[in-house]
PDB file of N, CA and C in Angstrom:
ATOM      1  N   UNK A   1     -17.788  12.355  29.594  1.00  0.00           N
ATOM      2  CA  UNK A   1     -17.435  12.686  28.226  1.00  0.00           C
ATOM      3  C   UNK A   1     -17.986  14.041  27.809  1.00  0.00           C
ATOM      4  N   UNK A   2     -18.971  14.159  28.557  1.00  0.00           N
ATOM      5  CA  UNK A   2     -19.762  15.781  27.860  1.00  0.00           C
ATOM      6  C   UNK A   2     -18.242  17.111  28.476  1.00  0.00           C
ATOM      7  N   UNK A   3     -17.416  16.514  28.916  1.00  0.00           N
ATOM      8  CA  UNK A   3     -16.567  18.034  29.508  1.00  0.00           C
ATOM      9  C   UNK A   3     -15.804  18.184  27.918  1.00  0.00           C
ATOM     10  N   UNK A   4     -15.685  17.138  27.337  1.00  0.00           N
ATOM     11  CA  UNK A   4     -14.588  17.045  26.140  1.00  0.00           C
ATOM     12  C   UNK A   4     -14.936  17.790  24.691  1.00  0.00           C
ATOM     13  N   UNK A   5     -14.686  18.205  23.925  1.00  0.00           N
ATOM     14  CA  UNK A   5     -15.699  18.586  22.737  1.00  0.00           C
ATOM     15  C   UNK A   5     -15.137  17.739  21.480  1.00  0.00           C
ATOM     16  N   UNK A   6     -15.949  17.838  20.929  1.00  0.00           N
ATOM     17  CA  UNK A   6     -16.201  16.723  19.572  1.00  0.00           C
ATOM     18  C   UNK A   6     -14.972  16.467  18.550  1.00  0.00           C
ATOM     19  N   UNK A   7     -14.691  15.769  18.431  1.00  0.00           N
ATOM     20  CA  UNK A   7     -13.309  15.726  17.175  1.00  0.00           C
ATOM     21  C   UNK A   7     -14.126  15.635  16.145  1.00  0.00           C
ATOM     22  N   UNK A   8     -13.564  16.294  15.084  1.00  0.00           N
ATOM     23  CA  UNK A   8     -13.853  15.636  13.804  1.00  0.00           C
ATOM     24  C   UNK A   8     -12.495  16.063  13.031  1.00  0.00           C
ATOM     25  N   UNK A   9     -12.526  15.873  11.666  1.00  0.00           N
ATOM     26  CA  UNK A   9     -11.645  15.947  10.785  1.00  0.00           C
ATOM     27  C   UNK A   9     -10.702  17.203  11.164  1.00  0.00           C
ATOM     28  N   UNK A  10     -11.334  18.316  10.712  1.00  0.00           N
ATOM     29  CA  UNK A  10     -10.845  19.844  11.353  1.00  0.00           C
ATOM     30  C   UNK A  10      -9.976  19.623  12.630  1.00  0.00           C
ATOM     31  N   UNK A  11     -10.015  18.995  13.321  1.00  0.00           N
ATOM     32  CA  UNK A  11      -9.703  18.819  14.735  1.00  0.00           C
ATOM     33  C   UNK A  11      -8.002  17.878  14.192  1.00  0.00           C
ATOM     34  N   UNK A  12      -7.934  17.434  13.227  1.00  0.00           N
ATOM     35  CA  UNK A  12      -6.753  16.682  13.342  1.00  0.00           C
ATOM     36  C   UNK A  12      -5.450  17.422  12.925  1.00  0.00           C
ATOM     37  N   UNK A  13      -4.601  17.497  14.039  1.00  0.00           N
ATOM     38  CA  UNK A  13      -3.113  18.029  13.836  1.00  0.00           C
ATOM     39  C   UNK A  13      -2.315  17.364  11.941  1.00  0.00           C
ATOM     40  N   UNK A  14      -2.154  16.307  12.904  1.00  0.00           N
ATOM     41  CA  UNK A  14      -0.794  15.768  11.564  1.00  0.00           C
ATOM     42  C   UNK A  14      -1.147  14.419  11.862  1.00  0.00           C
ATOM     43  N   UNK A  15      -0.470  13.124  11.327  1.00  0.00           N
ATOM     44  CA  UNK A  15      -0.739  11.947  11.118  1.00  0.00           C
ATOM     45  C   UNK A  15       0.923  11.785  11.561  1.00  0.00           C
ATOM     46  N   UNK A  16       1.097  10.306  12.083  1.00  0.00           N
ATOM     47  CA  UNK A  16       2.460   9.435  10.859  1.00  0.00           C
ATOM     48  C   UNK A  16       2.282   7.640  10.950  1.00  0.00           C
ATOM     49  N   UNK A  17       2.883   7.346  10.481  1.00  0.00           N
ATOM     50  CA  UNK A  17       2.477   6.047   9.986  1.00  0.00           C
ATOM     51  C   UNK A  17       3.436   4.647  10.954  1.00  0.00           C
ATOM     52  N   UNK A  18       3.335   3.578  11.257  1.00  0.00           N
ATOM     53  CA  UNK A  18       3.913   2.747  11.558  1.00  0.00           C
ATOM     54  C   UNK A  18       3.699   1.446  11.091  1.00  0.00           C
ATOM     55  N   UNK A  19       5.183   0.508  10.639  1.00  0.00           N
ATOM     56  CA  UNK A  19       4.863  -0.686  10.285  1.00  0.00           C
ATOM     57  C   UNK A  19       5.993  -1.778  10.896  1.00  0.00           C
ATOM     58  N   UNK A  20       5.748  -2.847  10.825  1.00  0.00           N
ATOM     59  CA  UNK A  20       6.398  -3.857  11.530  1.00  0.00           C
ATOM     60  C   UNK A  20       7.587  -4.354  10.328  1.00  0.00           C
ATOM     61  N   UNK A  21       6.850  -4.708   8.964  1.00  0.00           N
ATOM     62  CA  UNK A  21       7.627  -5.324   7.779  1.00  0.00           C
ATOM     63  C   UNK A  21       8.492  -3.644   7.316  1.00  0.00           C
ATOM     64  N   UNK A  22       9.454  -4.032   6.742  1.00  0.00           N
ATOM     65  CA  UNK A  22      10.153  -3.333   5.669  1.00  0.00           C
ATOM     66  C   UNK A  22       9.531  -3.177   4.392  1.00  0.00           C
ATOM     67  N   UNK A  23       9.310  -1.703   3.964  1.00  0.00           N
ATOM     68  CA  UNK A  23       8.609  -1.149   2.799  1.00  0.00           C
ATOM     69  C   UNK A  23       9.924  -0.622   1.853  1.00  0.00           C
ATOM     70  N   UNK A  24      10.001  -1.122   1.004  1.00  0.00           N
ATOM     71  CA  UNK A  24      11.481   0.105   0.359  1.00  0.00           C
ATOM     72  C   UNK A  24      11.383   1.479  -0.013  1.00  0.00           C
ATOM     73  N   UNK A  25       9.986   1.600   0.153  1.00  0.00           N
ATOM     74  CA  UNK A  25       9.601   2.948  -1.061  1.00  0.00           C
ATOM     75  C   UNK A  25       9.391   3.892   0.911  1.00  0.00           C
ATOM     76  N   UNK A  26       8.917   3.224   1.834  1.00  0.00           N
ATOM     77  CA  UNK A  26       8.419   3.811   2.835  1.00  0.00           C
ATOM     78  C   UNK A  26       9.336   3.270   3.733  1.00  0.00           C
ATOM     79  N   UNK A  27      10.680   4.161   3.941  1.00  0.00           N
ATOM     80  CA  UNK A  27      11.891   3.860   4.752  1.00  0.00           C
ATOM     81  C   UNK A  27      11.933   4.805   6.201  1.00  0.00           C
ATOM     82  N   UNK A  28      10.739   5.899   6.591  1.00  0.00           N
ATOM     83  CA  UNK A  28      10.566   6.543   7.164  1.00  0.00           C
ATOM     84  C   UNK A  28       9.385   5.634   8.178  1.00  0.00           C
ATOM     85  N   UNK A  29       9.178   5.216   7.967  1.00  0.00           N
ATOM     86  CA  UNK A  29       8.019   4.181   8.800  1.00  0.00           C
ATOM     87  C   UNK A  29       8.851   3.648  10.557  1.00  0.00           C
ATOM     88  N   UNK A  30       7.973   3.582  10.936  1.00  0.00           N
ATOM     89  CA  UNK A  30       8.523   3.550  12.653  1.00  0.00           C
ATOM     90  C   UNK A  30       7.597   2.076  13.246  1.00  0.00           C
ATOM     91  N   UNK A  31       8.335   1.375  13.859  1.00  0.00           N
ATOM     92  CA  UNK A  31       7.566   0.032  14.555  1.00  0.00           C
ATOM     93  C   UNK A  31       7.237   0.721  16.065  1.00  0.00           C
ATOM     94  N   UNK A  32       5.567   0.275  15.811  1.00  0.00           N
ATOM     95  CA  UNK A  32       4.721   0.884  17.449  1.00  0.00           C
ATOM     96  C   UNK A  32       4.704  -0.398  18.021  1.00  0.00           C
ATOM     97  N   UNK A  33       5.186   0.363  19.736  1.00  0.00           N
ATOM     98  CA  UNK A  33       5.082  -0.736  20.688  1.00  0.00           C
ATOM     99  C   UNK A  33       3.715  -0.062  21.614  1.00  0.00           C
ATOM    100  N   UNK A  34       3.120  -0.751  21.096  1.00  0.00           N
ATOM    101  CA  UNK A  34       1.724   0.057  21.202  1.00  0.00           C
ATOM    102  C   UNK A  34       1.271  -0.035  23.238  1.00  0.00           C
ATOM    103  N   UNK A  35       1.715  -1.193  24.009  1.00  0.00           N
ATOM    104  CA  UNK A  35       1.756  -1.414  24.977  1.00  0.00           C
ATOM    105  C   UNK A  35       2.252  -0.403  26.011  1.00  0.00           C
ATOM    106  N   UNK A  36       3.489   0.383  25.262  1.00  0.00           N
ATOM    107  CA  UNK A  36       3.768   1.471  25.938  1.00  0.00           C
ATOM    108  C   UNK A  36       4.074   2.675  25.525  1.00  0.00           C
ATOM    109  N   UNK A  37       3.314   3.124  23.669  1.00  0.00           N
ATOM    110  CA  UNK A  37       3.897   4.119  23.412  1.00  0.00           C
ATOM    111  C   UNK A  37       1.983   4.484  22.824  1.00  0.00           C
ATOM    112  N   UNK A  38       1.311   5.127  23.128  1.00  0.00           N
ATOM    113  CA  UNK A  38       0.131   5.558  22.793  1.00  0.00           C
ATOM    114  C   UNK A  38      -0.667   6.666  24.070  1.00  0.00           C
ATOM    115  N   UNK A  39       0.105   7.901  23.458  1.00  0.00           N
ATOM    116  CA  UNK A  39      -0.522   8.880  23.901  1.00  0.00           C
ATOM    117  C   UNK A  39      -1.801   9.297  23.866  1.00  0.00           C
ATOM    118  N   UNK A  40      -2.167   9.865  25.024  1.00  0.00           N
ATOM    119  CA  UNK A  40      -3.770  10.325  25.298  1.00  0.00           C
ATOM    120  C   UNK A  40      -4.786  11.194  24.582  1.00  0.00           C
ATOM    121  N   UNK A  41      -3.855  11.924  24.136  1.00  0.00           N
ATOM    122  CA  UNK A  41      -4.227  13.250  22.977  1.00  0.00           C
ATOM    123  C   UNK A  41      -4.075  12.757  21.324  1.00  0.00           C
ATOM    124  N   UNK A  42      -4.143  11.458  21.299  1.00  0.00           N
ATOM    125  CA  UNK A  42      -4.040  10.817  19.704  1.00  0.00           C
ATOM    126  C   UNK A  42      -4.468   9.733  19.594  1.00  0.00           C
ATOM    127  N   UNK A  43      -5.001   9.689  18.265  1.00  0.00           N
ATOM    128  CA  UNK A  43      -5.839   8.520  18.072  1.00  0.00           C
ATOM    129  C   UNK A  43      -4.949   7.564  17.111  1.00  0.00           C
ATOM    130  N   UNK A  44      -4.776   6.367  17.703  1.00  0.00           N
ATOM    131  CA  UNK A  44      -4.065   5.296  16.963  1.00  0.00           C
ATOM    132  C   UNK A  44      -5.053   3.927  16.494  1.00  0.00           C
ATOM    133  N   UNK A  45      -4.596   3.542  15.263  1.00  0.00           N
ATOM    134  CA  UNK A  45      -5.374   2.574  14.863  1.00  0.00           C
ATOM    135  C   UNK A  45      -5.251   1.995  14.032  1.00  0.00           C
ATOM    136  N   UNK A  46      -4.862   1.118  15.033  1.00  0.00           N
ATOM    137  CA  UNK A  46      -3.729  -0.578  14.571  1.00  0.00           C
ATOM    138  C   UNK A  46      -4.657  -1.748  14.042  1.00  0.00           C
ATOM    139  N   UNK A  47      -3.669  -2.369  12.942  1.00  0.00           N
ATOM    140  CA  UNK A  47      -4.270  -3.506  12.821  1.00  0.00           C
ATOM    141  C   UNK A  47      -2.985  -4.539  13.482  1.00  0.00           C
ATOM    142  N   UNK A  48      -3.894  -5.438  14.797  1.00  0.00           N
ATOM    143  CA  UNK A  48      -2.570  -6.245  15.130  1.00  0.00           C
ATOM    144  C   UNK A  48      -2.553  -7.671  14.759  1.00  0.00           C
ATOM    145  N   UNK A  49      -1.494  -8.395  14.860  1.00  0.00           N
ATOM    146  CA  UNK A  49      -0.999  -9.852  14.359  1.00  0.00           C
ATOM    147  C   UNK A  49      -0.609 -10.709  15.519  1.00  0.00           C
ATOM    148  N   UNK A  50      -1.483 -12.139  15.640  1.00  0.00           N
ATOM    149  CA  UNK A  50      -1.503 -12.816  16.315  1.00  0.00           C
ATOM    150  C   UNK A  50      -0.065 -13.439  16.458  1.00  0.00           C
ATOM    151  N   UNK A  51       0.164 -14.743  17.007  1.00  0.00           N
ATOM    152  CA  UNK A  51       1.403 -15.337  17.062  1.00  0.00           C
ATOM    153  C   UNK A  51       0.737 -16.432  16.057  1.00  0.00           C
ATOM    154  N   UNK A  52      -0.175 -16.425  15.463  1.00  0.00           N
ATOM    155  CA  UNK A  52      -0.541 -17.546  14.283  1.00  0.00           C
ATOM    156  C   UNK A  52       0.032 -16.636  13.434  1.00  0.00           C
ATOM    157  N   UNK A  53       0.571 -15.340  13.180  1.00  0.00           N
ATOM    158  CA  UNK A  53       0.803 -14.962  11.579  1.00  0.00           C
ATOM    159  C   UNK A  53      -0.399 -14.094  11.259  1.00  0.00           C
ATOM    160  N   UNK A  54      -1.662 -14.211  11.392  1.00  0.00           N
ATOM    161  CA  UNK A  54      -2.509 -13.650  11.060  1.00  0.00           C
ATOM    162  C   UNK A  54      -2.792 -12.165  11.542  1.00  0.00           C
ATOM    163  N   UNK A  55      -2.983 -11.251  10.376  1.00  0.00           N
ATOM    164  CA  UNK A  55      -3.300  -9.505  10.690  1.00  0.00           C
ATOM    165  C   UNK A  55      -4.526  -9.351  10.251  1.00  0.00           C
ATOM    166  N   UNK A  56      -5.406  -9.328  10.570  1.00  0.00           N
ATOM    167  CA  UNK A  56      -7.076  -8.898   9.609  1.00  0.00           C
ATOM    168  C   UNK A  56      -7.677  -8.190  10.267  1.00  0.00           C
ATOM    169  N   UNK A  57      -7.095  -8.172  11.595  1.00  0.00           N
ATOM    170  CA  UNK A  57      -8.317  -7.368  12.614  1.00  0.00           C
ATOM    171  C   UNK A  57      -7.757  -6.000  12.921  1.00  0.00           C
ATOM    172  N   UNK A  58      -8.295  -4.748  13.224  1.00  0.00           N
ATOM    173  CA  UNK A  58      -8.199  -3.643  13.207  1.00  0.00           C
ATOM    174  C   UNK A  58      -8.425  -3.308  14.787  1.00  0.00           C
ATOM    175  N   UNK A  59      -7.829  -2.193  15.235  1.00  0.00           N
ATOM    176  CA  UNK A  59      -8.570  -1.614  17.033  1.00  0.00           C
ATOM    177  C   UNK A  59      -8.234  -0.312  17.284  1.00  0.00           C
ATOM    178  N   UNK A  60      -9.025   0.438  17.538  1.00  0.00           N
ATOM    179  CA  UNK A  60      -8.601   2.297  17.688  1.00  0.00           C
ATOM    180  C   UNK A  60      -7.729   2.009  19.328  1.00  0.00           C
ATOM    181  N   UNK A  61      -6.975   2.582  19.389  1.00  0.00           N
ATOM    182  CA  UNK A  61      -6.423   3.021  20.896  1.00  0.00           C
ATOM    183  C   UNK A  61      -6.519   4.470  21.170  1.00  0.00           C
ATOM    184  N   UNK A  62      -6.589   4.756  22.269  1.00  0.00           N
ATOM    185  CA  UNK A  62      -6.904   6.445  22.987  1.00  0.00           C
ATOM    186  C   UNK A  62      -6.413   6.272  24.305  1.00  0.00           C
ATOM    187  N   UNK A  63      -4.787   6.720  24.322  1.00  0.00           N
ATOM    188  CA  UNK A  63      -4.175   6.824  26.054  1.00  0.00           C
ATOM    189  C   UNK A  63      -4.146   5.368  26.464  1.00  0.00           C
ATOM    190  N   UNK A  64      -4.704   4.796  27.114  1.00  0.00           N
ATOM    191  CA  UNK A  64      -4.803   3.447  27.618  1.00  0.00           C
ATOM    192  C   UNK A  64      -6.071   2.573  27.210  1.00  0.00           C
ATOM    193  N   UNK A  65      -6.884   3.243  26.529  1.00  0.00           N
ATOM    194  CA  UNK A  65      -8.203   2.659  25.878  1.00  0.00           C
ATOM    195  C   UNK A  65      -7.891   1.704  24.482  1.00  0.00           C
ATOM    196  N   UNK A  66      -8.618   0.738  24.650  1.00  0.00           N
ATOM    197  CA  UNK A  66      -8.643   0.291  23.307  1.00  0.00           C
ATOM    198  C   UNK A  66     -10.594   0.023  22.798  1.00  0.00           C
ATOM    199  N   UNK A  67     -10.812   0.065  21.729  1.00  0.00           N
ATOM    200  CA  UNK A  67     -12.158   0.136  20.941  1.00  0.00           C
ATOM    201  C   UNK A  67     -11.818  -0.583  19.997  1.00  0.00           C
ATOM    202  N   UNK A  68     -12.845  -1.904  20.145  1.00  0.00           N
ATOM    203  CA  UNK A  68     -12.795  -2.871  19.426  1.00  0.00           C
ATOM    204  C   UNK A  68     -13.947  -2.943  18.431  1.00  0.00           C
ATOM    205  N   UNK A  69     -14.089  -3.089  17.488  1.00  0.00           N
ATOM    206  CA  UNK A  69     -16.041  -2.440  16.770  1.00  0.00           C
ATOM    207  C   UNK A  69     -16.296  -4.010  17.162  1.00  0.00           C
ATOM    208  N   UNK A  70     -15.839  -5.027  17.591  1.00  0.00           N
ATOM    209  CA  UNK A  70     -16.730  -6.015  17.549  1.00  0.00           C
ATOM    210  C   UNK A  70     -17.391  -6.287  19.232  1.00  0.00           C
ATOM    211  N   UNK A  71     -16.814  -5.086  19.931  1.00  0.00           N
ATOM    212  CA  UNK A  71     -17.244  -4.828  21.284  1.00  0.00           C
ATOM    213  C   UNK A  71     -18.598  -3.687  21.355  1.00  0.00           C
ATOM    214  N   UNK A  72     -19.480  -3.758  22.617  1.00  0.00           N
ATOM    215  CA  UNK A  72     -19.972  -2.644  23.142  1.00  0.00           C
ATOM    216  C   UNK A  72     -19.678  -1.836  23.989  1.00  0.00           C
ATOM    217  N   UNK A  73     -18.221  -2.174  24.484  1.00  0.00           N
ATOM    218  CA  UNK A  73     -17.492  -1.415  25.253  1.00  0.00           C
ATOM    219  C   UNK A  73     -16.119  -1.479  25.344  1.00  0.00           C
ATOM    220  N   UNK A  74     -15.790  -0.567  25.826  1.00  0.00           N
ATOM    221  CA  UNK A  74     -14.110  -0.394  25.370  1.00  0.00           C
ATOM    222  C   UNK A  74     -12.933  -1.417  26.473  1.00  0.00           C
ATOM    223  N   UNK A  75     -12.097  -1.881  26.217  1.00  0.00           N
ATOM    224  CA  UNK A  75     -10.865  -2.331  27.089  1.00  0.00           C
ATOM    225  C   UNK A  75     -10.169  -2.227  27.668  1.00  0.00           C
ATOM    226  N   UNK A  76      -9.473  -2.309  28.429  1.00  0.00           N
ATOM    227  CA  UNK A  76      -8.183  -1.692  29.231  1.00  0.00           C
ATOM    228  C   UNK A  76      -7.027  -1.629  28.343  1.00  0.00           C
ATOM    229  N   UNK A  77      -6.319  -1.544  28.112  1.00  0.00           N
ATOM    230  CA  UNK A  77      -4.793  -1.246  27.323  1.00  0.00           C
ATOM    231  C   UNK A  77      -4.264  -2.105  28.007  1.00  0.00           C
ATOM    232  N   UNK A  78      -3.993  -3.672  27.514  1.00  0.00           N
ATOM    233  CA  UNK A  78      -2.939  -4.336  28.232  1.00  0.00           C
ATOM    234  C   UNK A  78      -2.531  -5.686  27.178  1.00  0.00           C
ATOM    235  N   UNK A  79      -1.619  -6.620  27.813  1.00  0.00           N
ATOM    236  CA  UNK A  79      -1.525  -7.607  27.232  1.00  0.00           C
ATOM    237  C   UNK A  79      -2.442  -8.663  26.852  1.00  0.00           C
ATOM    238  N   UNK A  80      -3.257  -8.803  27.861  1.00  0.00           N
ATOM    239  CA  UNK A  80      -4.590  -9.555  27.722  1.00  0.00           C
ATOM    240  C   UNK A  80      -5.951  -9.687  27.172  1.00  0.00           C
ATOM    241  N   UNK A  81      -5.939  -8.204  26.884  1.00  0.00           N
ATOM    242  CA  UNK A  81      -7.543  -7.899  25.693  1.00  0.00           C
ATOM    243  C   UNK A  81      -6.808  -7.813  24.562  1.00  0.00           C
ATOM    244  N   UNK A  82      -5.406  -7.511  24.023  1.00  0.00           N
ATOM    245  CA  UNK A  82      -5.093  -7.160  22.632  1.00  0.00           C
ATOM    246  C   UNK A  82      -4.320  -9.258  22.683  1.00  0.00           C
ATOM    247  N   UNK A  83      -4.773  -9.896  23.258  1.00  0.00           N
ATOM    248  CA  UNK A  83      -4.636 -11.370  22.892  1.00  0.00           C
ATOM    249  C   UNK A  83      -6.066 -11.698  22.911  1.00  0.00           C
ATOM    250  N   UNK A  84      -7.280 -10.965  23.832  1.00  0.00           N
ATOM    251  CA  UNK A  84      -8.739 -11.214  22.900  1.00  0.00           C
ATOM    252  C   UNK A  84      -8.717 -10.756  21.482  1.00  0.00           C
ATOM    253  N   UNK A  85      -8.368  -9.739  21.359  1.00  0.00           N
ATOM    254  CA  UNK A  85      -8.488  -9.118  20.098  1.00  0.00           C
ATOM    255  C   UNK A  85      -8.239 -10.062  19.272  1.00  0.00           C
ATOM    256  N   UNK A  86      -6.644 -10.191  18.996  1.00  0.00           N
ATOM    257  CA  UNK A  86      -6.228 -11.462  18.191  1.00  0.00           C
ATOM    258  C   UNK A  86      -6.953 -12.818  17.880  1.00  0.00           C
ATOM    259  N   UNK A  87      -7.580 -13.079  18.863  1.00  0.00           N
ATOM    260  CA  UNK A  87      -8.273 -14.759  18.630  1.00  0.00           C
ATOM    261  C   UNK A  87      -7.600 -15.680  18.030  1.00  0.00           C
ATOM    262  N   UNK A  88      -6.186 -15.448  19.037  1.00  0.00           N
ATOM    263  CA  UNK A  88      -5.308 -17.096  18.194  1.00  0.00           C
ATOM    264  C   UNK A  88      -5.348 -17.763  19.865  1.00  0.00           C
ATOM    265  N   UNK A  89      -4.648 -18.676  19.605  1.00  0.00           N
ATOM    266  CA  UNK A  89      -3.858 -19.317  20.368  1.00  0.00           C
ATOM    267  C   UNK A  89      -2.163 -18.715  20.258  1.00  0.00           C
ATOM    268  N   UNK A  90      -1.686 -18.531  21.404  1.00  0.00           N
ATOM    269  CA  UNK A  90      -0.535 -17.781  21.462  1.00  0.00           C
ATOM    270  C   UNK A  90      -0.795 -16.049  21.921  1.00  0.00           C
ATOM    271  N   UNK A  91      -1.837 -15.906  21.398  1.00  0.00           N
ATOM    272  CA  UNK A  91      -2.492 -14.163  21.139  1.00  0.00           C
ATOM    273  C   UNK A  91      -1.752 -13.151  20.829  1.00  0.00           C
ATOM    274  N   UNK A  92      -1.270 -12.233  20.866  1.00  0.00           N
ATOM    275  CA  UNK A  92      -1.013 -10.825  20.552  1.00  0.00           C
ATOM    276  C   UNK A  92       0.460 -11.074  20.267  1.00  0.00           C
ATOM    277  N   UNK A  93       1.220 -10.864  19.085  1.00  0.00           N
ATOM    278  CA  UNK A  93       2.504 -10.717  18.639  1.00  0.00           C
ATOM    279  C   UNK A  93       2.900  -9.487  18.488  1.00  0.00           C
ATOM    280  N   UNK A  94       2.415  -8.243  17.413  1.00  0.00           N
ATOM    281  CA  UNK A  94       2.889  -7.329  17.328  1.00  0.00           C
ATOM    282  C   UNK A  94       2.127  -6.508  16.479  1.00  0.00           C
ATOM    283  N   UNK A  95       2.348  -5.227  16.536  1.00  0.00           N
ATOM    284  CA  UNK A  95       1.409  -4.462  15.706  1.00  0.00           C
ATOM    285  C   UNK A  95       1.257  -4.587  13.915  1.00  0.00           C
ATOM    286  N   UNK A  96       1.039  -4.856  13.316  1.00  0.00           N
ATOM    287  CA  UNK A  96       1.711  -5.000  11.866  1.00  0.00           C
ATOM    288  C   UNK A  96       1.746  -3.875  10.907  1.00  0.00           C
ATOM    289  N   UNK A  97       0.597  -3.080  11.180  1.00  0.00           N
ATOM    290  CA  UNK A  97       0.841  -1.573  11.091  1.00  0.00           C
ATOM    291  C   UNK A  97      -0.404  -0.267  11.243  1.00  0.00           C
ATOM    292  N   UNK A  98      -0.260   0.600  11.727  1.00  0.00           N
ATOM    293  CA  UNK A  98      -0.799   1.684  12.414  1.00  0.00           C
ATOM    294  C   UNK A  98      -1.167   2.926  11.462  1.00  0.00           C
ATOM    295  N   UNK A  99      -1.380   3.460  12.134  1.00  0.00           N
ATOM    296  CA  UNK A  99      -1.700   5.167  11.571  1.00  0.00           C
ATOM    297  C   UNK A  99      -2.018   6.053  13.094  1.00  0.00           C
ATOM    298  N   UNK A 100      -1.556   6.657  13.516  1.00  0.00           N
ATOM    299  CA  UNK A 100      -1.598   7.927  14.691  1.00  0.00           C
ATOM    300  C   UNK A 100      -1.767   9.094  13.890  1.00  0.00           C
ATOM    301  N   UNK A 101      -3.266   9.510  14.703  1.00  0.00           N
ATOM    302  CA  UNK A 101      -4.103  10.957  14.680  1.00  0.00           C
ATOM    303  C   UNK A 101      -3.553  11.495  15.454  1.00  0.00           C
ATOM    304  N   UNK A 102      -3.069  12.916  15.539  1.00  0.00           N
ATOM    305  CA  UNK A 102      -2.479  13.763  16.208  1.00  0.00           C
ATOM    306  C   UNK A 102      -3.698  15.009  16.362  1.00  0.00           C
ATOM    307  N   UNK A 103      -4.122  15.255  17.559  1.00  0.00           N
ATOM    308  CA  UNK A 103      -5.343  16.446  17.681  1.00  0.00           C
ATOM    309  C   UNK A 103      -3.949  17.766  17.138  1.00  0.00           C
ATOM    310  N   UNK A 104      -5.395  18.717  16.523  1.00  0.00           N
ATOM    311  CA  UNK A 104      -4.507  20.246  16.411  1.00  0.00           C
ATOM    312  C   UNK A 104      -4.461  20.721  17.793  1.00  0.00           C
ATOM    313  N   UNK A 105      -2.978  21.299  17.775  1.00  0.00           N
ATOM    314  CA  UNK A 105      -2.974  22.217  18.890  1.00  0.00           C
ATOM    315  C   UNK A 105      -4.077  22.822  19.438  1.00  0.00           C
ATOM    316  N   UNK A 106      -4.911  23.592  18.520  1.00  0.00           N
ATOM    317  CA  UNK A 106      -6.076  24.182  19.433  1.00  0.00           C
ATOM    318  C   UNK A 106      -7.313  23.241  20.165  1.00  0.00           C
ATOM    319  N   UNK A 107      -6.971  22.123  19.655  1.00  0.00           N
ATOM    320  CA  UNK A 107      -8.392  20.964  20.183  1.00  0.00           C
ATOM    321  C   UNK A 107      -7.388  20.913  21.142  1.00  0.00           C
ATOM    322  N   UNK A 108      -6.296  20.434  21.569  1.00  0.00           N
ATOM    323  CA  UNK A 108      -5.245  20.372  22.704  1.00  0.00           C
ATOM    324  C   UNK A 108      -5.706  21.062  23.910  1.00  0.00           C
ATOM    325  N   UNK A 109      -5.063  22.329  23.563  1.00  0.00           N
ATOM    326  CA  UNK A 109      -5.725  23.405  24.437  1.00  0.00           C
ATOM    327  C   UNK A 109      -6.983  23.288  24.936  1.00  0.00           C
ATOM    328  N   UNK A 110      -8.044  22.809  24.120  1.00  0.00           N
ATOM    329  CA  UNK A 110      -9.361  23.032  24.751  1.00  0.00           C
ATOM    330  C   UNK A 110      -9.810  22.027  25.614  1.00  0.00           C
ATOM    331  N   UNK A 111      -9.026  20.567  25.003  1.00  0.00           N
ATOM    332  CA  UNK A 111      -9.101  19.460  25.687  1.00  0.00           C
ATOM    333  C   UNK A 111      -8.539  19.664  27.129  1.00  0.00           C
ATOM    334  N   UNK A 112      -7.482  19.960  27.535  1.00  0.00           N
ATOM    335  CA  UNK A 112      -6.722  20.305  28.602  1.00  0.00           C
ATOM    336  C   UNK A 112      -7.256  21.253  29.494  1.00  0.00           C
ATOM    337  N   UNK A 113      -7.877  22.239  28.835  1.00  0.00           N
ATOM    338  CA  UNK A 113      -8.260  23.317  30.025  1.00  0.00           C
ATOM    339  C   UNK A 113      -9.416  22.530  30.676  1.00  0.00           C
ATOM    340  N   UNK A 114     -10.600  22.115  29.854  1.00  0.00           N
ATOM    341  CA  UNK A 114     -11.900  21.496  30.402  1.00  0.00           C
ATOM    342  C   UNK A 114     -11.256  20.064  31.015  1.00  0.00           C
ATOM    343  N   UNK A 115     -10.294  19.791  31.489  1.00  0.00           N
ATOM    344  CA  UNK A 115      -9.939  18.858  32.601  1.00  0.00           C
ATOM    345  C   UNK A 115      -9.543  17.580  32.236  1.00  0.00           C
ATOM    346  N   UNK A 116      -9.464  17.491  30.135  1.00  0.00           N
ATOM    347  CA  UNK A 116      -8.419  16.274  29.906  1.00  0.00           C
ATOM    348  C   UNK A 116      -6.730  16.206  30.722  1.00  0.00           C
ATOM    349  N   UNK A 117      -6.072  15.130  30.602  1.00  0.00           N
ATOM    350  CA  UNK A 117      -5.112  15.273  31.264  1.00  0.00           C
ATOM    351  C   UNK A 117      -3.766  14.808  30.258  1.00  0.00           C
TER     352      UNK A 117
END
């Protein structure tokens, strides 16, 4: 991690938003299939919904990483930790809705040259 340099606020490109339900006022909203659409260079961070119905729980994703705050370490990106996540029976249904951090171009660049991929 020390090759990478620090994000903070300054560091963020643009945002956009994703949701599962229909908003009327927010008709621009996009449904994340978070399993196969979460790029490496952005920070996403979903709250997902079990197959009980239930959304309460929150999880950052990064490329194939997921960060759970109720973990000390991070997950693999797959079907099977985002059904830990959930804690139903049935486990992981669908995202219910997101927010994606987009790095600025220049954190890009810097990320990439020092050997992000």
């Amino acid at each position: 991690m020390k090759n990478f340099p620090s994000i903070n606020a300054g560091n963020i490109g643009h945002w956009e938003t994703f949701t599962k339900h229909q908003q009327k006022k927010k008709a621009r909203t996009k449904v994340l299939d978070i399993l196969n659409d979460c790029p490496p260079l952005a920070i996403t961070i979903a709250v997902v919904q079990g197959k009980d119905g239930i959304a309460t729980h929150a999880v950052s994703v990064v490329g194939n990483i997921i960060f759970d705050s109720t973990l000390p370490h991070a997950l693999p990106l797959n079907k099977e930790c985002l059904d830990w996540c959930c804690n139903c029976e049935g486990g992981f249904d669908f995202v219910f809705n997101a927010r994606r951090y987009w790095l600025a171009k220049s954190t890009k660049k810097k990320v990439l040259k020092k050997g992000g991929k």
